[in-house]
N, C-alpha and C. Protein backbone atom coordinates (compact mmCIF):
# COMPACT_ATOMS: atom_id res chain seq x y z
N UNK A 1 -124.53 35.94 98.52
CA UNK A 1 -124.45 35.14 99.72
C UNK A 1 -123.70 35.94 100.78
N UNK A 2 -124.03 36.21 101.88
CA UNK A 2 -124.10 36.94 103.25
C UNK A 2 -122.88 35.79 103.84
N UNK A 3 -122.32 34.56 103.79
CA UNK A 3 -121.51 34.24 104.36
C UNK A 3 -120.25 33.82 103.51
N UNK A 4 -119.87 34.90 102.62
CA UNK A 4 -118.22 34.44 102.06
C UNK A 4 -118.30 36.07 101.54
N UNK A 5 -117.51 36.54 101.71
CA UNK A 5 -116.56 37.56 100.97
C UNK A 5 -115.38 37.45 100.76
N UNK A 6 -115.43 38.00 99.01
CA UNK A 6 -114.45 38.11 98.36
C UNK A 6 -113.77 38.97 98.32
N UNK A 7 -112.22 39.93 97.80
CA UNK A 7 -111.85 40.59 98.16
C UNK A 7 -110.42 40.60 97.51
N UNK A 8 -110.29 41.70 96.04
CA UNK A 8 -109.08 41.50 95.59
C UNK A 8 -108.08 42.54 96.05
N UNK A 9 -106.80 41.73 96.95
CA UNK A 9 -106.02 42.68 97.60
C UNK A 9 -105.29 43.93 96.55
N UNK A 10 -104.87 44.69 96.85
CA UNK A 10 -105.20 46.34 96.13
C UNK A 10 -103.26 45.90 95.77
N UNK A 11 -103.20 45.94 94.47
CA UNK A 11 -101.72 45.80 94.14
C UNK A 11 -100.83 47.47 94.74
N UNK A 12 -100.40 47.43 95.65
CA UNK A 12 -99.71 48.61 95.95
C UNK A 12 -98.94 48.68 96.92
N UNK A 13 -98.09 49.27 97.81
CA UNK A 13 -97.94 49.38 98.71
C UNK A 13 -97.87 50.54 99.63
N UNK A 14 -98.20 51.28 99.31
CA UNK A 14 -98.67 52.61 99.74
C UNK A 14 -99.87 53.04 100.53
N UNK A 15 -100.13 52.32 100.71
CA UNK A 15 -101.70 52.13 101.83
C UNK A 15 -101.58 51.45 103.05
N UNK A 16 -102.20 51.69 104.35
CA UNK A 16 -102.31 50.63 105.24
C UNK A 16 -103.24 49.50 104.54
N UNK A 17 -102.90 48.34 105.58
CA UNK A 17 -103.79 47.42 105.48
C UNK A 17 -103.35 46.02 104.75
N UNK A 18 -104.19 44.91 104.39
CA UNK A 18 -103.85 44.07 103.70
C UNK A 18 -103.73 44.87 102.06
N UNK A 19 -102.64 43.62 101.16
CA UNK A 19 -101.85 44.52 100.31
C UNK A 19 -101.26 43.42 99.52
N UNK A 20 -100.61 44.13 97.80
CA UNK A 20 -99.82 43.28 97.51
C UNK A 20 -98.45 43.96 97.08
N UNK A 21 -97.69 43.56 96.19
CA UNK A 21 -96.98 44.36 95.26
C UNK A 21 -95.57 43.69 95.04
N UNK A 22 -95.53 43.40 93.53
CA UNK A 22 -94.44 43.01 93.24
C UNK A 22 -92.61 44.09 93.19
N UNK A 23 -91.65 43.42 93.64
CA UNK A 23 -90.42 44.48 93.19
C UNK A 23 -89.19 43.30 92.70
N UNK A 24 -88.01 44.29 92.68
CA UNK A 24 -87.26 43.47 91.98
C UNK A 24 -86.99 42.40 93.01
N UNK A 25 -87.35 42.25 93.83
CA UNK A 25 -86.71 40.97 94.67
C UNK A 25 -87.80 39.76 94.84
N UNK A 26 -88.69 40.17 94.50
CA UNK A 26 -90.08 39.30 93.81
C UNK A 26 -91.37 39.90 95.11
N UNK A 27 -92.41 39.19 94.67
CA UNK A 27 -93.61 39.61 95.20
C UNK A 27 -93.83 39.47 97.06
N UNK A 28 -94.47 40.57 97.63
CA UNK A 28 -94.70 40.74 98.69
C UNK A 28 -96.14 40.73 99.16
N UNK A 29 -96.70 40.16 100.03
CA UNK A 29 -98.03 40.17 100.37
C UNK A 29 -98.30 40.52 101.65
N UNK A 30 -99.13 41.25 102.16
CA UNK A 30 -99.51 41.49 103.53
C UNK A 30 -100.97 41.11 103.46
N UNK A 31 -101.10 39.72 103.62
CA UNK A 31 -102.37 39.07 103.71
C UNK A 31 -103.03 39.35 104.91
N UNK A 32 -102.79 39.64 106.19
CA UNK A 32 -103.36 40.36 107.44
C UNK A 32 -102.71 41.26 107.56
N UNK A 33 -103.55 42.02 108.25
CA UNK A 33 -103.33 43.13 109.16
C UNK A 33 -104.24 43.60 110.24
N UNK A 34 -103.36 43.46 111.45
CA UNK A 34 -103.90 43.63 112.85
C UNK A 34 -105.69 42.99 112.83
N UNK A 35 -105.18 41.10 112.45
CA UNK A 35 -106.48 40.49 113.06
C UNK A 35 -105.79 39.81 113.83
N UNK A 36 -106.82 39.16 114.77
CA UNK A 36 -106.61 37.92 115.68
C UNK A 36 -106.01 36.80 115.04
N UNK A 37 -105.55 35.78 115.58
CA UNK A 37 -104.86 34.84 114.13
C UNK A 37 -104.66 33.57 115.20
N UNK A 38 -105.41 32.54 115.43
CA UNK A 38 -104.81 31.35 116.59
C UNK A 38 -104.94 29.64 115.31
N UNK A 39 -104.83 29.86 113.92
CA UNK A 39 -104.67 29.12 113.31
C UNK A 39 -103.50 29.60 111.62
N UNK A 40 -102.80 29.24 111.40
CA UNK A 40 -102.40 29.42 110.10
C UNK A 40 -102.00 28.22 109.16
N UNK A 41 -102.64 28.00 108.02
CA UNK A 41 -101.63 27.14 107.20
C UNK A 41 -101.61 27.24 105.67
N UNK A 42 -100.76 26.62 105.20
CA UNK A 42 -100.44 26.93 103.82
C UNK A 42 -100.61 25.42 103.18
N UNK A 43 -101.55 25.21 101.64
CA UNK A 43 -101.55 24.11 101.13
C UNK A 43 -102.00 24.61 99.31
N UNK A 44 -101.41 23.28 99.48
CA UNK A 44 -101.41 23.37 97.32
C UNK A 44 -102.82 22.55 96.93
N UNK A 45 -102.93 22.68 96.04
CA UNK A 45 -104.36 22.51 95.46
C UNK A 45 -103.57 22.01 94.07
N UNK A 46 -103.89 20.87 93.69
CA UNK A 46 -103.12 20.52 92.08
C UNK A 46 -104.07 20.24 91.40
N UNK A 47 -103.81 21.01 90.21
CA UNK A 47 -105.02 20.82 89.02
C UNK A 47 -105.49 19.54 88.58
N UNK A 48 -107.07 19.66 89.12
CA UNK A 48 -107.72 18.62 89.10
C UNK A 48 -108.18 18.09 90.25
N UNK A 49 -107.67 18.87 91.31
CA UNK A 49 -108.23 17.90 92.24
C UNK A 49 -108.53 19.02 93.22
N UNK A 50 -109.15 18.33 94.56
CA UNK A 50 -110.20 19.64 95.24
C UNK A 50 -109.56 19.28 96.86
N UNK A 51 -109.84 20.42 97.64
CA UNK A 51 -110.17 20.36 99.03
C UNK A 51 -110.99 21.18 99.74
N UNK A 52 -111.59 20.84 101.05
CA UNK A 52 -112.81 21.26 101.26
C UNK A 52 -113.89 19.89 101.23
N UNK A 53 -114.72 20.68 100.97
CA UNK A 53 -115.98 19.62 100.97
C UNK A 53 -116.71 19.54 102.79
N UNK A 54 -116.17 20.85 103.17
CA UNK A 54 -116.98 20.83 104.58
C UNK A 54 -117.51 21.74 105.18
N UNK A 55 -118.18 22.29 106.41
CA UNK A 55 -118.03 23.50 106.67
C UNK A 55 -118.00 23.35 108.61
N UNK A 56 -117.97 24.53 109.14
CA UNK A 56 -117.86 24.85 110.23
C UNK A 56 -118.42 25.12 111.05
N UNK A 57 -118.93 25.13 112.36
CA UNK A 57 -120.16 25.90 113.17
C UNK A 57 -119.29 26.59 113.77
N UNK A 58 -118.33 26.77 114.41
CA UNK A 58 -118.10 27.99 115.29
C UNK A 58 -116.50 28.66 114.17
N UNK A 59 -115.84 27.86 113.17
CA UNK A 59 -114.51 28.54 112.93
C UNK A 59 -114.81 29.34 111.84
N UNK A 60 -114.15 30.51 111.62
CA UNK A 60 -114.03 31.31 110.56
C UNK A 60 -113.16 30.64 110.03
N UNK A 61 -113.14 31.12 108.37
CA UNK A 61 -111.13 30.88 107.87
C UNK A 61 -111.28 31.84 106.55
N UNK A 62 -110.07 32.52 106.45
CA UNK A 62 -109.81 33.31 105.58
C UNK A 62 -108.83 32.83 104.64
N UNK A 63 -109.17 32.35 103.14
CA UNK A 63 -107.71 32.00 102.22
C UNK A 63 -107.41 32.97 101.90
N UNK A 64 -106.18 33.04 100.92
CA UNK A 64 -105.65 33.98 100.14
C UNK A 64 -104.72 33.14 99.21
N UNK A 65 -105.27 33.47 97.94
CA UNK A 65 -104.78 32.53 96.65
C UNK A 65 -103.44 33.33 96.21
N UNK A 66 -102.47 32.43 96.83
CA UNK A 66 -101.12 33.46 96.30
C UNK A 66 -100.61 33.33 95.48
N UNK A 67 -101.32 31.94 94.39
CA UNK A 67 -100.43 31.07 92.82
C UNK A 67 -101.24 30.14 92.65
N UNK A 68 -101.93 30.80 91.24
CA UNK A 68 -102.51 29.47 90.57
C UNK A 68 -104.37 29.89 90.33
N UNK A 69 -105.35 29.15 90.06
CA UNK A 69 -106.96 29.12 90.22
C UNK A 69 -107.73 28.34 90.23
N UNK A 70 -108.56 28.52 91.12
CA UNK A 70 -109.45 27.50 91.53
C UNK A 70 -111.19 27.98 91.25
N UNK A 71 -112.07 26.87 91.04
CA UNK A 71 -113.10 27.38 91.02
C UNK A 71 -113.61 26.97 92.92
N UNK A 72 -114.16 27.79 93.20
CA UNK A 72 -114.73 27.77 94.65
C UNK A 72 -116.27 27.40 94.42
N UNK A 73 -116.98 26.29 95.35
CA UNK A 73 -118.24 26.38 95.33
C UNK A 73 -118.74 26.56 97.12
N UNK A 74 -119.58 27.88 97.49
CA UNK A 74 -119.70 27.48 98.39
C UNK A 74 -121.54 26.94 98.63
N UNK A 75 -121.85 26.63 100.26
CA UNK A 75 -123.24 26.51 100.22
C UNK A 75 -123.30 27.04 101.64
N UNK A 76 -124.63 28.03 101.64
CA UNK A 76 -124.89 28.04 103.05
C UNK A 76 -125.78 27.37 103.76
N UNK A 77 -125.42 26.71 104.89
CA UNK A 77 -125.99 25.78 105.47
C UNK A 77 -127.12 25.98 106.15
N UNK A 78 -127.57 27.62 105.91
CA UNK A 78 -129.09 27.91 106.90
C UNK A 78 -130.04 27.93 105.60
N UNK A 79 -129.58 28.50 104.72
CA UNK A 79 -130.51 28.63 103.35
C UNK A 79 -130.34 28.26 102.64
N UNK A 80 -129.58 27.09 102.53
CA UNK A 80 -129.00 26.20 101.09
C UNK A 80 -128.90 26.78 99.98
N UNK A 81 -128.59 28.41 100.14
CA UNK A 81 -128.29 29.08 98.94
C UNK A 81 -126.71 28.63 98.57
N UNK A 82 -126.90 28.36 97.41
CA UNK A 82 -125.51 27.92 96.41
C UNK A 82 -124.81 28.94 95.59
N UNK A 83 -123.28 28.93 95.49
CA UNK A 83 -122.58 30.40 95.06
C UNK A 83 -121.44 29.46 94.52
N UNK A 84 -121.04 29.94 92.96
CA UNK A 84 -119.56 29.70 92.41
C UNK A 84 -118.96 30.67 91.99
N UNK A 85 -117.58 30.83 92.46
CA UNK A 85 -116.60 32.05 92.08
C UNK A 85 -115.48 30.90 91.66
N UNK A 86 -114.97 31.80 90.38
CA UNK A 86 -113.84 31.47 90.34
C UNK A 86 -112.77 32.73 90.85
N UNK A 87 -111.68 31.62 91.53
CA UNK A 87 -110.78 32.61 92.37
C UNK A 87 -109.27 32.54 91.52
N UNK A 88 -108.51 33.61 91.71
CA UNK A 88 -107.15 33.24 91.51
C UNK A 88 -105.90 34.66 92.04
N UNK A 89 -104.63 33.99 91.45
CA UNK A 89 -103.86 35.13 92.53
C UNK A 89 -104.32 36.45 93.01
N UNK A 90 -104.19 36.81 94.29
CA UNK A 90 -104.46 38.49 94.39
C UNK A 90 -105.70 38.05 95.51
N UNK A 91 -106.68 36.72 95.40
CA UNK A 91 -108.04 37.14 95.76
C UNK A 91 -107.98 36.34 97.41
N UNK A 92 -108.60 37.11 98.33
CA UNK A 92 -108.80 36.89 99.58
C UNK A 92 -109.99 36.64 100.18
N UNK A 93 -110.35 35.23 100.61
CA UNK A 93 -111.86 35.07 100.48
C UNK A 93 -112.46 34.98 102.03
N UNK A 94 -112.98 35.34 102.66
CA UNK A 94 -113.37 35.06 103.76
C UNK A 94 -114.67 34.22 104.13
N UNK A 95 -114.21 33.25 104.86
CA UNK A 95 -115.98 32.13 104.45
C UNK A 95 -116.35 32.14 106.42
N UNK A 96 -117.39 32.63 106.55
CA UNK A 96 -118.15 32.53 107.53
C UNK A 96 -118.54 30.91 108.30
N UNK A 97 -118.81 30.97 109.61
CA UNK A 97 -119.30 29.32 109.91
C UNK A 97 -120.93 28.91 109.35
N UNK A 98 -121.18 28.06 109.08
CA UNK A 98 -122.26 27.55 108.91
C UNK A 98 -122.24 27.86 106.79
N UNK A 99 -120.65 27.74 106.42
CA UNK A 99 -120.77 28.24 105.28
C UNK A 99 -120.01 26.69 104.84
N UNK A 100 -120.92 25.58 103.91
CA UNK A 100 -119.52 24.80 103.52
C UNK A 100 -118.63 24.97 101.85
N UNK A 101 -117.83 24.71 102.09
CA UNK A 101 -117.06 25.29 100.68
C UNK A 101 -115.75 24.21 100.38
N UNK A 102 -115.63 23.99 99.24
CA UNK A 102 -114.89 23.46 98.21
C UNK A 102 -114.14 24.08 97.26
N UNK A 103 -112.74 23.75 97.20
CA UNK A 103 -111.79 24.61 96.02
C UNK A 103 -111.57 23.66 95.19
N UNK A 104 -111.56 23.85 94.25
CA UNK A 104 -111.37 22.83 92.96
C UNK A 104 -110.14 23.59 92.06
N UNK A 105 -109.24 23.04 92.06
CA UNK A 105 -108.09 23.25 91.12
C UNK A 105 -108.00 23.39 89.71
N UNK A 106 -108.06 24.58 89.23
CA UNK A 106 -108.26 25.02 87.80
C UNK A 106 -106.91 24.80 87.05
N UNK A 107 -105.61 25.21 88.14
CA UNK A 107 -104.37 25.16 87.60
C UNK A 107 -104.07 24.60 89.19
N UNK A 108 -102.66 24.50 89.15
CA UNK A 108 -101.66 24.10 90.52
C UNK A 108 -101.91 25.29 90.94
N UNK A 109 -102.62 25.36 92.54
CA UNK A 109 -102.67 26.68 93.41
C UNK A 109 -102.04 26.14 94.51
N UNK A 110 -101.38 27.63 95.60
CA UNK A 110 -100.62 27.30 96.66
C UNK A 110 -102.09 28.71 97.22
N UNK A 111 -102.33 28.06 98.01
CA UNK A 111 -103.13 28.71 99.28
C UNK A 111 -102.73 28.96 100.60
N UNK A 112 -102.39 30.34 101.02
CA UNK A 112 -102.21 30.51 102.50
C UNK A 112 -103.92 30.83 103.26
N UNK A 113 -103.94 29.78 104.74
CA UNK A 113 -105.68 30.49 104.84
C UNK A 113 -105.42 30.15 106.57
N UNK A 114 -106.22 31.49 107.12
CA UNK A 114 -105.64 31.52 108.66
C UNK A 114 -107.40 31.96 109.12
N UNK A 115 -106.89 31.58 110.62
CA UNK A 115 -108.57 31.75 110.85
C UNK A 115 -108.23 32.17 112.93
N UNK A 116 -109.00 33.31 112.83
CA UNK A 116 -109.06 33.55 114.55
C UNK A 116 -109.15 32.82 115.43
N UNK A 117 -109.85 31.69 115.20
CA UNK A 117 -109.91 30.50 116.15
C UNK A 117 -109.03 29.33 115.42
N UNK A 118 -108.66 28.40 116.98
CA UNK A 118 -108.11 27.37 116.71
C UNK A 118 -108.73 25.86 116.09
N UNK A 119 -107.74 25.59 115.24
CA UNK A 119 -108.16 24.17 114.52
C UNK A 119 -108.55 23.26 115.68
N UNK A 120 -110.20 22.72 115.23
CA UNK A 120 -110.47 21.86 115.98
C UNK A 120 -111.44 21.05 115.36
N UNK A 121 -110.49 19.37 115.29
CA UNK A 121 -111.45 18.50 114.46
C UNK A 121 -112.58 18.29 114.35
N UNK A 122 -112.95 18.68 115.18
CA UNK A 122 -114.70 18.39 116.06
C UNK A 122 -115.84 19.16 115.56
N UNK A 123 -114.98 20.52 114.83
CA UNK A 123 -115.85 21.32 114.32
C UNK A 123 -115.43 21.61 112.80
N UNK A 124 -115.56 20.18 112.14
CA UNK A 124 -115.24 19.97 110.64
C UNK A 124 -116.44 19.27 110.07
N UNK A 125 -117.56 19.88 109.81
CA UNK A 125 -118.98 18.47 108.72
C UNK A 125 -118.62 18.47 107.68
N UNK A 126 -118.31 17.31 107.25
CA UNK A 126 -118.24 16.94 105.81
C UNK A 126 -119.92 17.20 105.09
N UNK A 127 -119.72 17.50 103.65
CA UNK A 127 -120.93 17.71 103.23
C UNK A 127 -120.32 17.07 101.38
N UNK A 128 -121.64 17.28 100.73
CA UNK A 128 -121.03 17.19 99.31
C UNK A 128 -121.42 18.19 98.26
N UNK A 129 -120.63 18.97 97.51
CA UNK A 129 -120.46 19.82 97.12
C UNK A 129 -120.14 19.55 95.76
N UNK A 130 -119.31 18.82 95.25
CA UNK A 130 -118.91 18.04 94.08
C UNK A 130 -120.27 18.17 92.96
């Protein structure tokens, strides 16, 4: 599927770019680097239960699973092609508009997910995915 990429950030820190790497003072993430960014937020996902269930026409959004796994289902809304990944720490997913997608809680996940454009209710379709 042409509208979600996946993407496991490179445990290191010795590279530009997005990144991870644990030290003694605990784990560090550089989930962006030098993008646009006019939305950010952070939410938990508790095992067993899901969020999502929509998709977007004009917003991008990028998660990044920083604790925990989820199974992801997405669908694209021009070709009703259907895609399941399971995701978990490390993985950075990028879901395109016209893409709708659902996280389903495998364990308790904490998700950070930021997107170039701003949150706007108007451009949220619920769909069903379940």
């Amino acid at each position: 599927m042409n509208k979600v990429t996946v993407e496991r950030l490179p445990n290191t820190k010795e590279i530009p770019g997005a990144k991870r790497w644990k030290e003694e003072r605990g784990e560090f993430v550089q989930v962006a680097y030098q993008e646009a960014m006019h939305h950010l937020a952070a939410f938990e996902i508790r095992k067993g239960f899901s969020r999502g269930n929509h998709y977007h026409e004009k917003k991008e959004e990028v998660f990044y699973v920083f604790r925990g796994k989820i199974k992801a289902s997405f669908l694209d809304m021009d070709t009703l092609e259907r895609e399941e990944k399971v995701l978990q720490k490390g993985d950075k997913i990028r879901v395109n508009p016209y893409c709708g997608h659902l996280f389903y809680g495998l364990e308790d996940t904490f998700v950070i997910e930021y997107s170039p454009q701003a949150y706007d209710k108007e451009d949220s379709y619920k769909i069903d995915l379940s």
